[in-house]
Structures are given as structure tokens and as C-alpha cells.
Protein backbone atom coordinates (compact mmCIF):
# COMPACT_ATOMS: atom_id res chain seq x y z
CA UNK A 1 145.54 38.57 -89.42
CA UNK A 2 143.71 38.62 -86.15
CA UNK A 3 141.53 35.71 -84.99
CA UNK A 4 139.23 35.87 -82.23
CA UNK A 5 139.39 33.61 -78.85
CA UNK A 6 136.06 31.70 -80.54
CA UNK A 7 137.21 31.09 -83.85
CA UNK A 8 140.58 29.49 -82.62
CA UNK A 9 138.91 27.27 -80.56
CA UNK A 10 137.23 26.39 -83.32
CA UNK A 11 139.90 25.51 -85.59
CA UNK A 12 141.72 23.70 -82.81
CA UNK A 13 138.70 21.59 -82.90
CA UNK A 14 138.16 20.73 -85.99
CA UNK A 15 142.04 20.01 -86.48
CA UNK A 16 141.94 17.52 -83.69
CA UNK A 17 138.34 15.86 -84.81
CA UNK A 18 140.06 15.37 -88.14
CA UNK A 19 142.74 13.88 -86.29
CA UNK A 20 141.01 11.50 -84.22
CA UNK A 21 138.61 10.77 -87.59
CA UNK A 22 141.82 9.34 -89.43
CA UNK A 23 143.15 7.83 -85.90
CA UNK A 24 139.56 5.93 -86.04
CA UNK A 25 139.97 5.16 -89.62
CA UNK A 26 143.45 3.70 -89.31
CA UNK A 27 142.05 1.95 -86.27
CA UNK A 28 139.29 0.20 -88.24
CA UNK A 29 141.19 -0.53 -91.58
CA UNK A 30 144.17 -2.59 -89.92
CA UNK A 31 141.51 -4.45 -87.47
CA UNK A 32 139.90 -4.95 -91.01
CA UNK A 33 143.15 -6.64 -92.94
CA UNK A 34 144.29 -8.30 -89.68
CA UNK A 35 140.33 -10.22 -89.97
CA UNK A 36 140.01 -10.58 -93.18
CA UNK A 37 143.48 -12.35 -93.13
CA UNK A 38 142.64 -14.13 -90.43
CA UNK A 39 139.04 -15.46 -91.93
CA UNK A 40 138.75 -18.57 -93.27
CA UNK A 41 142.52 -19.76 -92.24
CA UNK A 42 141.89 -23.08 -91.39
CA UNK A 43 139.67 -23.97 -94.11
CA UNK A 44 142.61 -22.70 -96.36
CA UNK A 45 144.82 -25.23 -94.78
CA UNK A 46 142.54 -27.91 -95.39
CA UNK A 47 142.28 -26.50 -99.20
CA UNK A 48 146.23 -26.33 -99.43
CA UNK A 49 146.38 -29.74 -97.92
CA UNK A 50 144.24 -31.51 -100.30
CA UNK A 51 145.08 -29.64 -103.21
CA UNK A 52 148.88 -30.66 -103.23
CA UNK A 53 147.66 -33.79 -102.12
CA UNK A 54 145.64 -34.12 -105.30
CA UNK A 55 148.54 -32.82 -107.19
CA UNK A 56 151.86 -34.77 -105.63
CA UNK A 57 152.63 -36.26 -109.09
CA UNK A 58 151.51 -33.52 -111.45
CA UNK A 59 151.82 -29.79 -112.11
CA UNK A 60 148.74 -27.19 -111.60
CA UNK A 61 145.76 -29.66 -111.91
CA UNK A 62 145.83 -33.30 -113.01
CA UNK A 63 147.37 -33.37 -116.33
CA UNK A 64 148.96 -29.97 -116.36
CA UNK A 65 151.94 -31.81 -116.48
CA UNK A 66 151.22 -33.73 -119.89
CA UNK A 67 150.37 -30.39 -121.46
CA UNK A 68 153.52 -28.94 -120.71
CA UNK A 69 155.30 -32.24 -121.79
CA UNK A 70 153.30 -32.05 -125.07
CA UNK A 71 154.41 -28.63 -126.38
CA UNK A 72 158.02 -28.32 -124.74
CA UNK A 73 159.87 -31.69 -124.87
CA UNK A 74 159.79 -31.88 -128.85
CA UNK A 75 161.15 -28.33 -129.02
CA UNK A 76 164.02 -28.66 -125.94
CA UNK A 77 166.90 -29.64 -128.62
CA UNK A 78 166.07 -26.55 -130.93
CA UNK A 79 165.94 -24.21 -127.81
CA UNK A 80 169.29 -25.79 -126.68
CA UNK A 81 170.56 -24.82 -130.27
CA UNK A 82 169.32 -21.32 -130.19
CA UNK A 83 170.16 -20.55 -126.47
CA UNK A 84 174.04 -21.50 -127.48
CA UNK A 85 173.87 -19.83 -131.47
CA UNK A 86 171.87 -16.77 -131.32
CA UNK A 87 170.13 -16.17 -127.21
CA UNK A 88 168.05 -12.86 -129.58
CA UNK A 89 166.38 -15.76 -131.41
CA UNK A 90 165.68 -18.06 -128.29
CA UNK A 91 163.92 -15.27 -126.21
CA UNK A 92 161.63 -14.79 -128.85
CA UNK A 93 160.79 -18.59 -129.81
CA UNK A 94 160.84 -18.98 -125.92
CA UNK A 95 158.23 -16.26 -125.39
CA UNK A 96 156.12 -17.95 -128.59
CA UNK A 97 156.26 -22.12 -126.55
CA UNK A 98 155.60 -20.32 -123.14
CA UNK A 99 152.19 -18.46 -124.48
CA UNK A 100 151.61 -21.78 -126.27
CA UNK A 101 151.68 -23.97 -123.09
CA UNK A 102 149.70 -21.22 -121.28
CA UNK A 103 146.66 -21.25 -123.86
CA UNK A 104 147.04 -24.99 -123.94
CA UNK A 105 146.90 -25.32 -120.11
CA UNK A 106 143.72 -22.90 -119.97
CA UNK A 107 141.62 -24.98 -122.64
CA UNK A 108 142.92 -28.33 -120.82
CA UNK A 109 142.24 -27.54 -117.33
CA UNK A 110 140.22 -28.96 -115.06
CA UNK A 111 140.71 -26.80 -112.07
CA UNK A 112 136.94 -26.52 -111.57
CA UNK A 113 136.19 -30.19 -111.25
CA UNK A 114 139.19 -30.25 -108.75
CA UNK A 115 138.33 -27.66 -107.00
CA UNK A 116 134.50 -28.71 -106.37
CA UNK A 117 135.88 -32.12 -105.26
CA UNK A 118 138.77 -30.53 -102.92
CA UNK A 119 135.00 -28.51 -101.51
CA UNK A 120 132.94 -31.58 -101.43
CA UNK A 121 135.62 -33.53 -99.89
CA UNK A 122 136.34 -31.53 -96.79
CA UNK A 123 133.10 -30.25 -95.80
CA UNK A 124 134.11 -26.81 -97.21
CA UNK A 125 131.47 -24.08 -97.86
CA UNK A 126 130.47 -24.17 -101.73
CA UNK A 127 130.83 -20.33 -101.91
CA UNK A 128 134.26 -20.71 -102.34
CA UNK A 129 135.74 -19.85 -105.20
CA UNK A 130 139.51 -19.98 -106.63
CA UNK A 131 142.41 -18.08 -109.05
CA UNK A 132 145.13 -20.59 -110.49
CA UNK A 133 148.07 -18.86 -111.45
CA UNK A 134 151.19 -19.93 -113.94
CA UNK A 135 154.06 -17.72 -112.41
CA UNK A 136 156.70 -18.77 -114.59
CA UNK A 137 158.22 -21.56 -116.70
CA UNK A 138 162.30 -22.33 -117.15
CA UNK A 139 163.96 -24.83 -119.10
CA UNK A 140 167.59 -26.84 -118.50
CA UNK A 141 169.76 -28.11 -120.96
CA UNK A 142 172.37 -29.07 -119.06
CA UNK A 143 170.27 -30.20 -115.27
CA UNK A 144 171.94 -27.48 -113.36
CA UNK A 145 171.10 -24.21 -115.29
CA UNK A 146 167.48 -22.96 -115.95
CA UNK A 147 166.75 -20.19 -118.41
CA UNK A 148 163.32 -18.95 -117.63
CA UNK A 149 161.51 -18.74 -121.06
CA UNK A 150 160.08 -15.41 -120.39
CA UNK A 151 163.46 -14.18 -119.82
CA UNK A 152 162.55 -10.51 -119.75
CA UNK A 153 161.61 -10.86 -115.93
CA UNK A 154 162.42 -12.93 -112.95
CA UNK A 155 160.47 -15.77 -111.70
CA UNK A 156 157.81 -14.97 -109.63
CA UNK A 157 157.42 -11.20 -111.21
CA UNK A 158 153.55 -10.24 -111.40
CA UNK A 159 154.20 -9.30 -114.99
CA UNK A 160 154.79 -13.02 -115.77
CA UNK A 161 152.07 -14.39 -113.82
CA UNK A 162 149.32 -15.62 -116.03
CA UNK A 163 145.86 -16.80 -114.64
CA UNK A 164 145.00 -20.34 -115.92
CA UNK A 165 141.81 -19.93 -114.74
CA UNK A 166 139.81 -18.21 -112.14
CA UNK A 167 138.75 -14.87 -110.71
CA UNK A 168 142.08 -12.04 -111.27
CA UNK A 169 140.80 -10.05 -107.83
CA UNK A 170 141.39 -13.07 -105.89
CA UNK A 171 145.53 -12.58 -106.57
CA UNK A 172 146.23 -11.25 -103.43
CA UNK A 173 148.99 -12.41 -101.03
CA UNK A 174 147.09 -12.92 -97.93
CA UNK A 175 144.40 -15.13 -100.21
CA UNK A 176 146.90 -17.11 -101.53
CA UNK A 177 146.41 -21.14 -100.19
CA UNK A 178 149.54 -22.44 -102.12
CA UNK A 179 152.68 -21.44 -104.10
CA UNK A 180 154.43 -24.57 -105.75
CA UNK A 181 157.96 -24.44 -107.22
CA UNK A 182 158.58 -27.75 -108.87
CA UNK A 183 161.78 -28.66 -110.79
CA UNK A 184 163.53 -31.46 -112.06
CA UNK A 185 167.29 -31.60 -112.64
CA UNK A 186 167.57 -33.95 -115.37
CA UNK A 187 169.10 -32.84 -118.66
CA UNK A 188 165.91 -31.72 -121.48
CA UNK A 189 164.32 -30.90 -118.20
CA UNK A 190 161.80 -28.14 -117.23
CA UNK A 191 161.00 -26.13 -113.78
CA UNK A 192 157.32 -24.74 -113.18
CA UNK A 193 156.10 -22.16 -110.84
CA UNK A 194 152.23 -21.77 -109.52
CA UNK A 195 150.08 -20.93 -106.90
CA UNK A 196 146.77 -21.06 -105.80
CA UNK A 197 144.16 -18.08 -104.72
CA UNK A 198 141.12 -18.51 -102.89
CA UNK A 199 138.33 -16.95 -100.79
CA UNK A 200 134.56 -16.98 -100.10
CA UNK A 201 132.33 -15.32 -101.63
CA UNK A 202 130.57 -12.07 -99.26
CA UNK A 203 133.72 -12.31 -97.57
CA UNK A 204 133.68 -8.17 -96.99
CA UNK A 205 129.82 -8.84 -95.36
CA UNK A 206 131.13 -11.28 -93.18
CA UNK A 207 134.52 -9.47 -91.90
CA UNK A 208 132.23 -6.29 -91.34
CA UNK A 209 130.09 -8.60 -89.03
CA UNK A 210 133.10 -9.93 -87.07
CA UNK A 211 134.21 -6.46 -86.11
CA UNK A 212 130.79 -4.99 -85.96
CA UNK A 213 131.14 -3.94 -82.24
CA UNK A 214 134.34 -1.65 -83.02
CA UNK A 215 132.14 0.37 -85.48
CA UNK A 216 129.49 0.68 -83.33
CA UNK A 217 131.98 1.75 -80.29
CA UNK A 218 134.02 3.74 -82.77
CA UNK A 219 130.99 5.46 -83.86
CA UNK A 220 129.51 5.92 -80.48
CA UNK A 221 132.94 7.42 -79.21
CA UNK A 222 132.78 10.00 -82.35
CA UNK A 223 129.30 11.00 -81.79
CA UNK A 224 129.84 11.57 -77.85
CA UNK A 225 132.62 13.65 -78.68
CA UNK A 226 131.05 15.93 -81.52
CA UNK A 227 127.77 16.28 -78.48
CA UNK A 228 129.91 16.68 -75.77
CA UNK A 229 132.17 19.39 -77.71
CA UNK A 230 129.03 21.15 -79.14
CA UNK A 231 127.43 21.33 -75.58
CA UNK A 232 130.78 22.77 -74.18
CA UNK A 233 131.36 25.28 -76.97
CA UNK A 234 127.87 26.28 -76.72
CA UNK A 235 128.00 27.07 -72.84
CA UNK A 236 131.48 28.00 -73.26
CA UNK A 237 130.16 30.87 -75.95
CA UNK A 238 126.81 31.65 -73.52
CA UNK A 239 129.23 32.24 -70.34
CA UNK A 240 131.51 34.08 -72.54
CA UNK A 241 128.70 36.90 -73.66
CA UNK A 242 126.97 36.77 -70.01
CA UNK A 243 130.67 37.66 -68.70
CA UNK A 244 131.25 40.40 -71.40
CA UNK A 245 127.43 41.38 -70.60
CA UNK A 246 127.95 41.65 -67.10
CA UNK A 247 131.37 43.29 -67.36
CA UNK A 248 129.85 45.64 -70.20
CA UNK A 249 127.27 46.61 -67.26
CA UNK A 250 128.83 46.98 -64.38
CA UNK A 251 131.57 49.30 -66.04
CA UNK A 252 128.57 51.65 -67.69
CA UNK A 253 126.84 51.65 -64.12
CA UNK A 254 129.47 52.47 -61.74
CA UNK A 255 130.48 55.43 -63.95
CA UNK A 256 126.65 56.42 -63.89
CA UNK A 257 126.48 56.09 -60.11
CA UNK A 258 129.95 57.54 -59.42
CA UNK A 259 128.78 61.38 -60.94
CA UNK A 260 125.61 61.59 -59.13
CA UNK A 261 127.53 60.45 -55.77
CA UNK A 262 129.89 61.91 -55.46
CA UNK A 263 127.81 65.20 -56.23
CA UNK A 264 125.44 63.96 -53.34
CA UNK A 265 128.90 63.72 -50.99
CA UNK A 266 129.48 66.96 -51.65
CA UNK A 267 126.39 68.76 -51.19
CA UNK A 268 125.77 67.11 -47.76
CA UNK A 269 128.89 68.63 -46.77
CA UNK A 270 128.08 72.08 -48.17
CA UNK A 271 124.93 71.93 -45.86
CA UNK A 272 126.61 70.52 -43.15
CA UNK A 273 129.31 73.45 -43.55
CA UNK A 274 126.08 76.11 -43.01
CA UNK A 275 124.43 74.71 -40.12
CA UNK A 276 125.42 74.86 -36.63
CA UNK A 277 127.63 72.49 -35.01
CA UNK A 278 125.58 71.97 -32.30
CA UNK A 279 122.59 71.42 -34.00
CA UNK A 280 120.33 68.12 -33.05
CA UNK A 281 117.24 68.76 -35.68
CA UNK A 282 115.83 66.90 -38.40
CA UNK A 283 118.22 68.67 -40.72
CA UNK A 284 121.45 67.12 -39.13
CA UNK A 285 119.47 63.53 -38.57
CA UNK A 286 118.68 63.38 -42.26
CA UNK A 287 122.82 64.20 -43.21
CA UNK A 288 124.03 61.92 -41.20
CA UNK A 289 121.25 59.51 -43.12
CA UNK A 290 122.74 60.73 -46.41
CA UNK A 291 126.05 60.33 -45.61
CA UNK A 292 125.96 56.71 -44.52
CA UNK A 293 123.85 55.62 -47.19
CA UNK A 294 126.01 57.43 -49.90
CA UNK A 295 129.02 55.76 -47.93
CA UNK A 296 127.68 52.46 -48.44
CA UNK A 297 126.65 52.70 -51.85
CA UNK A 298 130.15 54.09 -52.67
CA UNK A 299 131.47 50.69 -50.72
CA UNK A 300 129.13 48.40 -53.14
CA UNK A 301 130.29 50.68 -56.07
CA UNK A 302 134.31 49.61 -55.68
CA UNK A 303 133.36 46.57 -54.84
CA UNK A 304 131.73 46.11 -58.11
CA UNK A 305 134.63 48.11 -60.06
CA UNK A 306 137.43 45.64 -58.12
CA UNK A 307 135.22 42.72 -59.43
CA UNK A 308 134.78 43.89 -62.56
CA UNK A 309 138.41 44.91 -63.27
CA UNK A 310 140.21 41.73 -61.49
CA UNK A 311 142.55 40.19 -63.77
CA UNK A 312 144.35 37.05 -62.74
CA UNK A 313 147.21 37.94 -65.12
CA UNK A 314 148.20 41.54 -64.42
CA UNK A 315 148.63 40.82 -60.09
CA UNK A 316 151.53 42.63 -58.53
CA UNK A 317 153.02 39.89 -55.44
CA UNK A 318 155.44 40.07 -52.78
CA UNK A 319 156.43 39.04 -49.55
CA UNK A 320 154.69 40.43 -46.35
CA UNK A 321 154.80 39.41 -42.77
CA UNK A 322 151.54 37.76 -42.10
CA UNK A 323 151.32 38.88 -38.19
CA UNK A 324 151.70 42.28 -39.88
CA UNK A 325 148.88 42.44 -42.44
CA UNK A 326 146.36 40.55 -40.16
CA UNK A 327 146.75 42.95 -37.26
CA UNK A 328 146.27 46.32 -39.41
CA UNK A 329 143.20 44.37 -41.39
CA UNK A 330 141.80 43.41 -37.76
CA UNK A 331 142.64 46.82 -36.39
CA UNK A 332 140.50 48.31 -39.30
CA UNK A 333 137.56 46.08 -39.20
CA UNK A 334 137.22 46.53 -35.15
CA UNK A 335 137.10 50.42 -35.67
CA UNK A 336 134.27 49.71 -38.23
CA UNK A 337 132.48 47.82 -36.40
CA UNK A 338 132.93 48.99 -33.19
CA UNK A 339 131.00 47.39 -30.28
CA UNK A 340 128.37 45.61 -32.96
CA UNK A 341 130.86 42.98 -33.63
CA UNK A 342 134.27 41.23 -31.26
CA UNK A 343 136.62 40.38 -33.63
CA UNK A 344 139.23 37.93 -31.43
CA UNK A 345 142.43 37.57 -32.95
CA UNK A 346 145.51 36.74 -30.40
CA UNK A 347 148.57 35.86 -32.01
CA UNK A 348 151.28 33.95 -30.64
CA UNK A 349 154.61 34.90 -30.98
CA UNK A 350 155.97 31.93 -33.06
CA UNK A 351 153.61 33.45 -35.59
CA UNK A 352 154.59 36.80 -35.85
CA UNK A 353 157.65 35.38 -37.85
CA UNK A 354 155.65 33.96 -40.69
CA UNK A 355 155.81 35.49 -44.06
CA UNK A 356 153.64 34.63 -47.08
CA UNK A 357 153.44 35.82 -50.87
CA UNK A 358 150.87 38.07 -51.69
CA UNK A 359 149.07 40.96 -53.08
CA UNK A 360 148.61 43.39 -50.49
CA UNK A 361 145.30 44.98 -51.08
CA UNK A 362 143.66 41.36 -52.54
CA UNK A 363 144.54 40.08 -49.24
CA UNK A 364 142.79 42.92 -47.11
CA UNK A 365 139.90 42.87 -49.13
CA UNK A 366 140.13 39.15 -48.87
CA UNK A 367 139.29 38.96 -45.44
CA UNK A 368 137.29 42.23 -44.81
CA UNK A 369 134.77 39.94 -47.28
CA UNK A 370 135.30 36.78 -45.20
CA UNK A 371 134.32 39.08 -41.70
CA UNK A 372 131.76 40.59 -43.75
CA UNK A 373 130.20 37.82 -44.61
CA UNK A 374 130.24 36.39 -40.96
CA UNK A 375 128.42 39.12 -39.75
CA UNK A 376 125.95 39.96 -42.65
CA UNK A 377 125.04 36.37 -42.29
CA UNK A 378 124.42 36.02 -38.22
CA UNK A 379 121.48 36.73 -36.14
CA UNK A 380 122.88 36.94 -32.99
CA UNK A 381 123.15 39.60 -30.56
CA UNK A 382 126.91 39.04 -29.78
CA UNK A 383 128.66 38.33 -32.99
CA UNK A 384 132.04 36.84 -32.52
CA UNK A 385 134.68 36.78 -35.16
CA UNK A 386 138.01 34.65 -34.66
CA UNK A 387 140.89 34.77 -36.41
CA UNK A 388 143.74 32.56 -36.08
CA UNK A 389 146.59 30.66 -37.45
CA UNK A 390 147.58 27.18 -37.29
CA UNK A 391 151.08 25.43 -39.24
CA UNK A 392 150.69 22.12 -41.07
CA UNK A 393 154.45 21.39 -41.91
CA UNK A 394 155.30 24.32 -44.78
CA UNK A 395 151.56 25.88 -45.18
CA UNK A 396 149.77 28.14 -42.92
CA UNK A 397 146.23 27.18 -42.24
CA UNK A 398 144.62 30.97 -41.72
CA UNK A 399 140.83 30.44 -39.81
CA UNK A 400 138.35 32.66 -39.71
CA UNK A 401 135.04 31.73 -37.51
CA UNK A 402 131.92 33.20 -36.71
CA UNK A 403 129.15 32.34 -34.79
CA UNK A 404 126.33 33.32 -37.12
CA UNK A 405 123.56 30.91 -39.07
CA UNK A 406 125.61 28.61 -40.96
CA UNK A 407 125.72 27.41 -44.22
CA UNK A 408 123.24 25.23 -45.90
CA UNK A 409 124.64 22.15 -48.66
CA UNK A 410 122.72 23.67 -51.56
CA UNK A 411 124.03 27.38 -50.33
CA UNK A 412 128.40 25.85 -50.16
CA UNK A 413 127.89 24.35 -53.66
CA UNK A 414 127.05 28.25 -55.15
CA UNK A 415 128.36 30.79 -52.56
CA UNK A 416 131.74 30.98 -54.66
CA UNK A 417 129.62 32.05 -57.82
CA UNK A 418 129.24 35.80 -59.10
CA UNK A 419 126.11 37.70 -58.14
CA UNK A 420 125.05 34.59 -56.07
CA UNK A 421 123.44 35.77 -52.79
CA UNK A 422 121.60 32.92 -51.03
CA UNK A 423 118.16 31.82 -50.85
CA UNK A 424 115.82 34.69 -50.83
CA UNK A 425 114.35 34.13 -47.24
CA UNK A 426 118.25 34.70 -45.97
CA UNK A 427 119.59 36.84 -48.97
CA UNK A 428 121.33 40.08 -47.17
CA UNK A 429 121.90 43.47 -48.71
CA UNK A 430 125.13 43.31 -50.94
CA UNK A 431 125.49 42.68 -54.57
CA UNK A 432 126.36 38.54 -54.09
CA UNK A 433 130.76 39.57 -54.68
CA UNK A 434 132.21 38.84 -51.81
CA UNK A 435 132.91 35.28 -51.79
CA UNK A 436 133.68 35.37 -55.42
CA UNK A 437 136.51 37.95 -54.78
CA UNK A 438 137.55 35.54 -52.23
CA UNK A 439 137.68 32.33 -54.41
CA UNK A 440 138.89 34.51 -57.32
CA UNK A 441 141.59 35.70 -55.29
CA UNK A 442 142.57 31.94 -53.97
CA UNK A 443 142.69 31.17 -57.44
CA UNK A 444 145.68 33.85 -58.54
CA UNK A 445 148.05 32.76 -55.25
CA UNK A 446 147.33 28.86 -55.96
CA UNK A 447 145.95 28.82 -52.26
CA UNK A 448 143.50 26.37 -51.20
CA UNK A 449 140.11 26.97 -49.18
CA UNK A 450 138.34 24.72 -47.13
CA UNK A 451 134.76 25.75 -45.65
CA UNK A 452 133.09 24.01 -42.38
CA UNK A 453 129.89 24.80 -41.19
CA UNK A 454 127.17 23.99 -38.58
CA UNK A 455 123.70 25.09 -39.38
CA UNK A 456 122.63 27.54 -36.16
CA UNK A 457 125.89 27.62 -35.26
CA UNK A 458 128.24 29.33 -37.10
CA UNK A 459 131.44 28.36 -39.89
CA UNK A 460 135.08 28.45 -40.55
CA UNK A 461 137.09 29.57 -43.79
CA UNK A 462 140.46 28.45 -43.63
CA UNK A 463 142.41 29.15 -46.16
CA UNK A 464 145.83 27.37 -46.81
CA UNK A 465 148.59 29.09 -48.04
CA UNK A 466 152.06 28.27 -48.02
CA UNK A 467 154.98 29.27 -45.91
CA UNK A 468 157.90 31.71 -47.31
CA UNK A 469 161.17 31.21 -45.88
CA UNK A 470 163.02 34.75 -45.08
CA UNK A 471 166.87 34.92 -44.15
């Protein structure tokens, strides 16, 4: 299925928004665990401190232990009995004491009279609150061997942990302030896991608060990039059209003007053909007018059709001797000129060797543009164009200079642009494509080109292109 340039670059962009989107979230929810761990930690020390403090003799809360005393220690010599006769029959009175002790524990405890004085004690904010949780009870006959009375599932499994009291979304392990595993090894004896939960209530409002200032520069980063994207795409899309536009018109008009002529070159020859050679009159003044305007229309015309048709991708290249193509391109441009224009250019014979990569016809028209544009541009009697050629290590530095007006700042930062002709008060005849031919072809040979300039008296293009080695 075909997809146009636009809507790829659209999907690319989405795809990598979405991207950075869960980049951002994964971003915000581990700084959000790693805080909201990290909250509170040292008043959970002081809660873990004083709690096992509070509980150095006993199990849970103060008494827990006499509640679990009360229901097992009467029953410990039938469980020994059933463990050893039938184990079927002590799993299932085991199960029956161990839900026995729990619903004793949770009508006995006073967890929240603990808790408030563990609070009140240390200063602690009232707001928080706590989860006590039985993990898991065992019994040993013998002071070596515990059978856990639950013996379906380990110690410490979550579906043997029973809340005594307390808030079940607290049991989580970074809000856990102490796990206990207390044991005896005495014969008839009994081994007692638990642990303690707590946080502060609005503990989500106050986490969002500490890393308030990565959502804001998260959200400030996403919204800068949606703008800045939209803006791009938008001008990227307008250029687009104008270039199509533009391309779509020049095309149409230099077939329109190419017809009419090249119909106009031919009928100033047929009446050339029927007058006299001699002749001096009006007729042959106004021919010779005709002819060298339809010449120079026909010169703006290719110009426009090389423009229009450059592609960077489809550039034929190879290796020519620059002495060579700079003295037939100079040889050209004096006979066109003639004496309206010197054009120095002395080479030296070191530089006669030099050989460069290149398309032969871009570079021609490459500096016919870069004369051109010396003497459109110059107000002088004697225009003076030099050409020469310096080496910089492995790249040639090519210079062209002319003494003409110069170049103003707000002029260098647009010359390179399509259609772009100057200010109006210096704007020449021309179309504004000759210095965009110029950087467009710098741009295909990965050249570089430097422009310095003197108002009132003249500039230099020097382009830099590097040296080819031949055998």
C-alpha cells in the first residue's frame, strides 16, 4: 500500500511521542515508589523501635501472648497424640485452634491503645494509622521440630496471613515497620510469626507534592515537544506545497515560453535571410534587438528549467583536471563579455596538476553564476573578475573576486535562497537563481563556501573543495 512522504512522517511521530509518553510515565512512576518508600522512614524507625520495645516480653500487643497460651497449651498433648496417630486428623483440629486463637486475639487486642501511645510518645503525626498481621503459628512437641498448624502453606505465605486488626491496603512490603519471628524451644512449646504495617494518612497528596517539579518539567518537556513538532510539520507541509507550487509553475511556464521563442528565433532569421547584408536601417537595428532579447530570455528560461529539474540524487561525478575546466569556463565567459568585463585568472603551474570530483556542467554553470553575479551586481566602469586557487593541506580553496558593490549583512543571510534577488533599490534583472544553483550545487559535492565582502568595494566566494589524488 503506498503512503505518502506526509503521512509517514506522521506516523513516525506519533510512534515516537508514544514512546517518549511511556518513557515519561516510567520516569514518573519509579521516582513515585522510590518517594513514597522513602517517606516517612525515620518516623517508621522510631515506630519499629518503640513498638518491639513495648512488646520485648509478649507476642503482637501486650497480652497476645496470654491469648495464645489460653487456647493452645491445654490442647498441646492431644495435638502431640494426633500429629503421631492420624497427621489427617491433626491438620484439621490444627486449622480449628489456629482460627480459634486468631478470633480470640482480634476481640482481645489492644493494638489501638498501643499504637496511639507508640504516636503520643514519639512526637509522631496522629494521622498515622496501622495493619497488625498474624503470619503464622507452629507448635513443638519435641523443642526442635515445629509443625505449623496451618500446615497447608509455609510460614510467611500471604494466604496464611490474617489481619488482627487494622486497615488490609496498608499490607504492603515497603509499609511494613516490623516482622517478628518469635520461638521458644522448649518441649509443649509454640513459635509465632507477625508484623506490623503502617503509613500516614494523604500519603499519595504528599508524595505528589515532593516530586511536583518533575511533573511540571515532565509536562513542560511534552508540551514543547507536541508545539515545537506541530510548528515544524506545519512549515515543513507549507514549504513542501510552495516547492511543488513553484516547481508546478516553472515547468508549465518554460514550456509556454519555449513555443512562442523559439518561433520568434526563427522568424528573425527568416527576415534577416531576405534583407541585404549590408543593410544599416531600422529593420536590421530592430533584429539585432530581437535577437538579443530572445537570447536572453532563452538564458533565464534554462536557467529556470536547470533549477527546476536539479535533483541532488540523480548527479553523474567524475574526476576532471581543475586547471582544465577553469580555463575553458574563463575562456567562455571572456568571449561573452568581451571588453565590458577583465576576467584575471593566471594559473601557476603547480596547479595545473590538481584534480577534483565533479559534475561537469554543475561546475560551469557554477561559476558562470558566481561571475555573473559579480558583474550584475557592480557599478563600476572597469569591472574586474579574479579567479584563483590557493591549497590548504588536501582541499583547494577556489576564489572568485570582484570589485563591484558588496554585500550587505541582511542581503548574505538570504542570497542563497530561491527567487531571492536583493533589496529592491539594488535588485538586477534575473529571476533571483543563481546563487541558489550555487549553494544547491555545494550541497551535492559536500563542498564548503565561504563569502567575504566589503560594502563599495567588492567580495570573494571561495569555495573549498577537496583534493583528488591521480596516479
Amino acid at each position: 500500500m503506498y503512503l505518502n512522504t506526509e503521512r509517514i512522517y506522521k506516523l513516525i511521530a506519533i510512534a515516537s511521542f508514544m514512546v517518549l509518553m511511556i518513557l515519561q510515565y516510567q520516569l514518573i512512576s519509579s521516582t513515585y515508589t522510590i518517594k513514597s518508600n522513602d517517606l516517612f522512614k525515620k518516623e517508621k524507625n522510631k515506630l519499629k523501635v518503640a513498638y518491639e520495645r513495648a512488646i520485648i516480653n509478649d507476642k503482637l500487643f501486650p497480652g497476645g501472648q496470654a491469648i495464645i497460651d489460653s487456647v493452645l497449651l491445654p490442647k498441646m498433648s492431644t495435638l502431640d497424640s494426633l500429629y503421631h496417630r492420624d497427621p489427617e486428623l491433626f491438620k484439621k483440629r490444627g486449622a480449628e485452634i489456629y482460627h480459634q486463637i486468631v478470633r480470640q486475639l482480634q476481640a482481645g487486642s489492644t493494638m489501638d491503645s498501643l499504637f496511639a501511645e507508640l504516636l503520643k510518645k514519639d512526637n509522631l503525626d496522629p494521622n498515622f494509622k496501622y495493619t497488625l498481621v498474624l503470619g503464622g503459628i507452629s507448635v513443638t512437641f519435641d523443642g526442635h521440630n515445629f509443625i505449623d498448624l496451618l500446615d497447608s502453606q509455609p510460614m510467611s505465605s500471604p494466604d496464611t496471613m490474617t489481619i488482627i486488626q487494622g486497615d488490609p491496603l496498608l499490607i504492603k512490603p515497603h509499609q511494613m515497620v516490623s516482622s517478628l519471628f518469635i520461638s521458644s524451644h522448649l518441649k509443649y512449646s509454640n513459635r509465632v510469626e507477625f508484623s506490623l504495617y503502617a503509613d500516614k494518612d494523604g500519603k499519595t497528596l504528599a508524595v505528589l507534592k515532593n516530586i511536583l517539579p518533575l511533573l511540571l518539567l515532565s509536562g513542560c518537556c511534552l508540551l514543547a515537544v507536541v508545539g515545537i513538532y506541530f510548528l515544524t510539520f506545519n512549515n515543513w507541509v507549507r514549504q513542501k506545497k510552495m516547492n511543488e507550487m513553484t516547481t508546478d509553475f516553472l515547468n508549465n511556464i518554460t514550456h509556454e515560453f519555449n513555443t512562442p521563442l523559439a518561433t520568434i528565433q526563427v522568424a528573425s532569421k527568416n527576415v534577416r535571410r531576405d534583407i541585404p547584408a549590408d543593410s544599416t536601417g531600422m529593420t536590421t537595428i530592430n533584429l539585432d534587438i530581437i535577437d538579443r532579447q530572445a537570447g536572453r530570455l532563452d538564458k533565464l528560461i534554462n536557467q529556470a528549467i536547470n533549477v527546476s529539474k536539479f535533483s541532488p540524487h540523480h548527479v553523474e561525478k567524475d574526476i576532471y583536471n581543475l586547471h582544465e575546466l577553469l580555463d575553458e569556463s574563463v575562456t567562455d565567459l571572456r568571449i561573452n563579455y568581451g571588453k565590458e568585463v577583465e576576467i584575471d585568472y593566471s594559473p601557476k603551474d603547480e596547479e595545473k596538476r590538481y584534480h577534483i570530483v565533479t559534475n561537469r556542467f554543475m561546475f560551469t554553470t557554477l561559476l558562470n553564476n558566481l561571475v555573473e553575479n559579480g558583474v550584475k551586481y557592480n557599478n563600476r566602469k572597469d569591472k574586474l573578475i579574479q579567479v584563483w586557487v590557493t591549497v590548504q593541506e588536501q582541499l583547494i580553496e577556489l576564489h572568485v573576486k570582484d570589485n563591484g558593490n558588496g554585500i550587505d549583512k541582511e542581503t548574505l543571510t538570504h542570497m542563497f535562497k530561491k527567487f531571492f534577488r536583493g533589496k529592491p533599490e539594488y535588485a538586477k534583472n534575473g529571476v533571483g537563481l543563481g546563487l541558489y544553483y550555487v549553494q544547491q550545487t555545494v550541497v551535492q559535492h559536500d563542498w564548503d563556501i565561504k563569502v567575504d565582502t566589503v560594502i563599495g568595494e567588492g567580495s570573494v566566494f571561495t569555495l573549498v573543495i577537496p583534493m583528488v589524488e591521480v596516479n
